[in-house]
Protein backbone atom coordinates (compact mmCIF):
# COMPACT_ATOMS: atom_id res chain seq x y z
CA UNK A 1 2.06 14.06 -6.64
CA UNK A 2 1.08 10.75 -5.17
CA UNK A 3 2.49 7.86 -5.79
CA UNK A 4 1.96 3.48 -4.47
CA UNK A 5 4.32 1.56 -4.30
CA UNK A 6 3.34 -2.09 -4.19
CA UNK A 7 5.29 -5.42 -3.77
CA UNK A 8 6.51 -8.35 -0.97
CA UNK A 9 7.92 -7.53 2.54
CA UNK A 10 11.42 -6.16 2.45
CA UNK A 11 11.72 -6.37 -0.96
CA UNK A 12 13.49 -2.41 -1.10
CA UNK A 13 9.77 -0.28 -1.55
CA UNK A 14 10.69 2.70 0.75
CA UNK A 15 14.50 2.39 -0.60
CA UNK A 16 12.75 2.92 -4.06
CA UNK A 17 10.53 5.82 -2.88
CA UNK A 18 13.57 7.73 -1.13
CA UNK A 19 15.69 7.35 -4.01
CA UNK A 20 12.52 8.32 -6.79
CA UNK A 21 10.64 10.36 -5.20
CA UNK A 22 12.98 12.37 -2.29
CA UNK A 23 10.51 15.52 -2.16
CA UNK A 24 7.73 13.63 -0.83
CA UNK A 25 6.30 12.37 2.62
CA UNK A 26 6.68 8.79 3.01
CA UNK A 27 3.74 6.75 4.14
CA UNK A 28 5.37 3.01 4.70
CA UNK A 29 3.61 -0.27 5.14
CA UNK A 30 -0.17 0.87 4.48
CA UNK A 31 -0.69 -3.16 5.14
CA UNK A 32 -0.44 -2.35 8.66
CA UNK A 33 -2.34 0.90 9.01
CA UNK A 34 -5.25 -0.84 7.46
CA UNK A 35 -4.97 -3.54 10.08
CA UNK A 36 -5.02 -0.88 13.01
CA UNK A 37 -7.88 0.91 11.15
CA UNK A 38 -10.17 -2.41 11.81
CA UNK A 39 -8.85 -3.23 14.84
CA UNK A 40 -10.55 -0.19 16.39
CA UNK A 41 -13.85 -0.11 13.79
CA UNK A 42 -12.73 2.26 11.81
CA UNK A 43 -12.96 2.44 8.03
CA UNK A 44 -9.85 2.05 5.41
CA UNK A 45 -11.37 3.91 3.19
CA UNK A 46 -11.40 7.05 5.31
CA UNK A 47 -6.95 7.09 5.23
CA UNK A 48 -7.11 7.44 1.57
CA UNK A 49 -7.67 11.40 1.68
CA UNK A 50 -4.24 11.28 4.21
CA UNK A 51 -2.31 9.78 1.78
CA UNK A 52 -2.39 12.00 -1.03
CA UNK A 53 0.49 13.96 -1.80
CA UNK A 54 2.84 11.25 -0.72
CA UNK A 55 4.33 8.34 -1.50
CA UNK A 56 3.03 5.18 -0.08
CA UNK A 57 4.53 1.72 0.24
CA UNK A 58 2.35 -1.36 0.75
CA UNK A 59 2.95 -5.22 0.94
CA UNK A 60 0.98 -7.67 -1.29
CA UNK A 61 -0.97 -9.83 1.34
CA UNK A 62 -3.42 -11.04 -0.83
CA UNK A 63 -1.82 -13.52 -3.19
CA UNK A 64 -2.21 -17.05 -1.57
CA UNK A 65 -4.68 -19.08 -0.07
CA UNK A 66 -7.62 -16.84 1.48
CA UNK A 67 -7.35 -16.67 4.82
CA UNK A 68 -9.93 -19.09 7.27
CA UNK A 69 -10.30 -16.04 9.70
CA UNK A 70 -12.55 -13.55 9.16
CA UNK A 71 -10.60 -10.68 10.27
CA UNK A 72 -7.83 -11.69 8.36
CA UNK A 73 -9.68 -12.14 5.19
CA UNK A 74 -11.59 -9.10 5.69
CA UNK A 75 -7.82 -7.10 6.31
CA UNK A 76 -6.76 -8.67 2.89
CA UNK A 77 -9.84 -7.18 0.78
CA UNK A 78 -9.58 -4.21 2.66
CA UNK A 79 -6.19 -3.42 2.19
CA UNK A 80 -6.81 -4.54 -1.91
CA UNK A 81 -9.42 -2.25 -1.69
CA UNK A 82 -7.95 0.84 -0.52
CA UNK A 83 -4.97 -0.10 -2.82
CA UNK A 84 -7.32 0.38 -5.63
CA UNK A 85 -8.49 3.38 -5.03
CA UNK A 86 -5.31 5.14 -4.26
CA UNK A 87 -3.54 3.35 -7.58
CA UNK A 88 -6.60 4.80 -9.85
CA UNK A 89 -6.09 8.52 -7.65
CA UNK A 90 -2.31 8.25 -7.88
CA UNK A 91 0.34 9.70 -10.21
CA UNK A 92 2.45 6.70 -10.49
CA UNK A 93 2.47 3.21 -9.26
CA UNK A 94 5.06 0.76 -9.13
CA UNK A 95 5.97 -2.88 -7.95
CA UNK A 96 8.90 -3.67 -6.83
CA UNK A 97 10.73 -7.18 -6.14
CA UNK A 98 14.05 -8.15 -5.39
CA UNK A 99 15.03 -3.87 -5.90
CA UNK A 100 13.66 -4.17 -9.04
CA UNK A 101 11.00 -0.95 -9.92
CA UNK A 102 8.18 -2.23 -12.25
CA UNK A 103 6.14 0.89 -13.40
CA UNK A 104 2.57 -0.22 -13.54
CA UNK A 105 1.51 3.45 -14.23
């Protein structure tokens, strides 16, 4: 089973995972391992076959005002990106604000 779990920082994501989903590796703040993936060339696209089988929490960084930097707006689509693909691969998917589980599939 895989499952993403969207939603702000510290909003209670990996709270929600441990509690839901307690038989499977937890993969917290994909955000950042997208971020580390570019910052040494590497592709996002290639973690996606990693995080199968688990469940993953990411941040939303890409509501706002698009970034002037290119890295940083390149980290935003990125992360959206690989976000996609795991949410059409996964089981379930959720957002979560304030503690509050929203099943988006």
């Amino acid at each position: 089973m895989t499952v993403l779990i969207v939603g702000g920082a510290y909003q209670g994501k990996a709270a929600f995972a441990k509690k839901q989903y307690p038989e499977l590796p937890l993969v917290c703040n994909l955000h950042q391992k997208v971020r580390e993936t570019l910052e040494t060339g590497g592709d996002p696209q290639a973690l996606l076959p990693e995080l199968l089988g688990k469940a993953v929490t990411c941040d939303e960084i890409g509501c706002g005002v698009v970034p002037i930097e290119p890295f940083e707006e390149r980290w935003r689509e990125e992360t959206g990106r690989l976000c996609c693909a795991l949410a059409a691969r996964a089981d379930a998917v959720y957002r979560v604000w304030a503690c509050i589980p929203q099943k988006i599939k």
